[in-house]
Protein backbone atom coordinates (compact mmCIF):
# COMPACT_ATOMS: atom_id res chain seq x y z
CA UNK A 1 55.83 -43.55 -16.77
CA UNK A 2 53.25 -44.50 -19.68
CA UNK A 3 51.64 -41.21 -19.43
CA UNK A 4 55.32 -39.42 -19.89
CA UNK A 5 56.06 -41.68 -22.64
CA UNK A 6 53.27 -41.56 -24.61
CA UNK A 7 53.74 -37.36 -24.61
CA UNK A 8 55.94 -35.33 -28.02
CA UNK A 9 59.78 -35.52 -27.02
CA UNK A 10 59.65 -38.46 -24.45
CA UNK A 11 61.60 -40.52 -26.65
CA UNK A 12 59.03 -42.95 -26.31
CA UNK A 13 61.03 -46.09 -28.57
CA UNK A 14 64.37 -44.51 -27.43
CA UNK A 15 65.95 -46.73 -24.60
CA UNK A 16 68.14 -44.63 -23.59
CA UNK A 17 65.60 -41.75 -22.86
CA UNK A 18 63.44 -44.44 -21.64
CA UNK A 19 66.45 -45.64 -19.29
CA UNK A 20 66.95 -41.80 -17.86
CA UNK A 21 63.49 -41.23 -16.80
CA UNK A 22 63.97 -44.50 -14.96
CA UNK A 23 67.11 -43.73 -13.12
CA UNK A 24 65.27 -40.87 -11.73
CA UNK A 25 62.37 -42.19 -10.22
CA UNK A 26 64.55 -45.44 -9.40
CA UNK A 27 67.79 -43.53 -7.98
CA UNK A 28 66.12 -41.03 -5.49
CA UNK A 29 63.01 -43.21 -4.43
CA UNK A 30 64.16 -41.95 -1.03
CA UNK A 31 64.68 -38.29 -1.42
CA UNK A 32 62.52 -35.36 -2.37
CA UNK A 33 62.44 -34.27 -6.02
CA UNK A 34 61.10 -31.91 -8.47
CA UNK A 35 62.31 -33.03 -12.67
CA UNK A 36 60.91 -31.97 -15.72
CA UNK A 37 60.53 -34.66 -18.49
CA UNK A 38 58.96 -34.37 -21.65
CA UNK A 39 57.30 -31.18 -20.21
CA UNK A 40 55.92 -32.99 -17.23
CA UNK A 41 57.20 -31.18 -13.55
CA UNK A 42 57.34 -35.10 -12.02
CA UNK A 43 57.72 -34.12 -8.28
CA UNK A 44 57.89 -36.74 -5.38
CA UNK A 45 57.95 -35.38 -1.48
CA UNK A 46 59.04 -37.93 0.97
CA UNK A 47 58.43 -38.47 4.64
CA UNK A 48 60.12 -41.45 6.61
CA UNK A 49 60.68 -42.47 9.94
CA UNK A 50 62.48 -45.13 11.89
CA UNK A 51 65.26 -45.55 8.35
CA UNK A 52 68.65 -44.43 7.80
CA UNK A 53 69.14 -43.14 4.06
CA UNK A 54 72.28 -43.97 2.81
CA UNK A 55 73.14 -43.77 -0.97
CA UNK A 56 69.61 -43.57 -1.87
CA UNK A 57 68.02 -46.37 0.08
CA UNK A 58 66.35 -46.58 3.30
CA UNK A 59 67.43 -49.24 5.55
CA UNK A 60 65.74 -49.70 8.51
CA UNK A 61 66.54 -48.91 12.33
CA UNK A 62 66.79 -51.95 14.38
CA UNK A 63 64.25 -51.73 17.45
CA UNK A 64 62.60 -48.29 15.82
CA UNK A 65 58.52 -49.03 13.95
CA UNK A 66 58.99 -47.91 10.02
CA UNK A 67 56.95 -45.34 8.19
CA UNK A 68 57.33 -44.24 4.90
CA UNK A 69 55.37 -41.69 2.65
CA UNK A 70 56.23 -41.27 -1.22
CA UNK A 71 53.55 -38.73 -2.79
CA UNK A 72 54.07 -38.50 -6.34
CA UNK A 73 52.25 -35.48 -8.44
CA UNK A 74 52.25 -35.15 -12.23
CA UNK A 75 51.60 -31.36 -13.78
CA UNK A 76 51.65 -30.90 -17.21
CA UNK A 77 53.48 -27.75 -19.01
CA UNK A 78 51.36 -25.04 -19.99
């Protein structure tokens, strides 16, 4: 988030642009996602087992051994 923040356009001492970026990262944790913010492609691919995803969140299987992957990549526009 600091790196985004510190770049032209991120709104760096604007909440509420502050507050969006967050409620991306924070609202899909669980899901795959590609966003562009302040000319950063943020993508994050996601591989789970042994969960049910409802709403957003993982919640885990009863009986089942949990696994979780989150790989985040940063690319700056050209």
């Amino acid at each position: 988030m600091a790196y985004i923040w510190g770049r032209p356009g991120a709104g760096t001492f604007d909440p509420g642009a502050r507050q969006e970026i967050l409620d991306l990262v924070g609202g899909r944790a669980a899901e795959q996602y590609s966003a562009v913010c302040a000319g950063v492609t943020v993508t994050n691919k996601v591989s789970y087992s042994g969960y049910d995803a409802v709403g957003g969140y993982l919640f885990p299987r009863e009986g089942e051994e949990q696994r979780l992957s989150l790989r985040f990549t940063m690319r700056a526009g050209q």
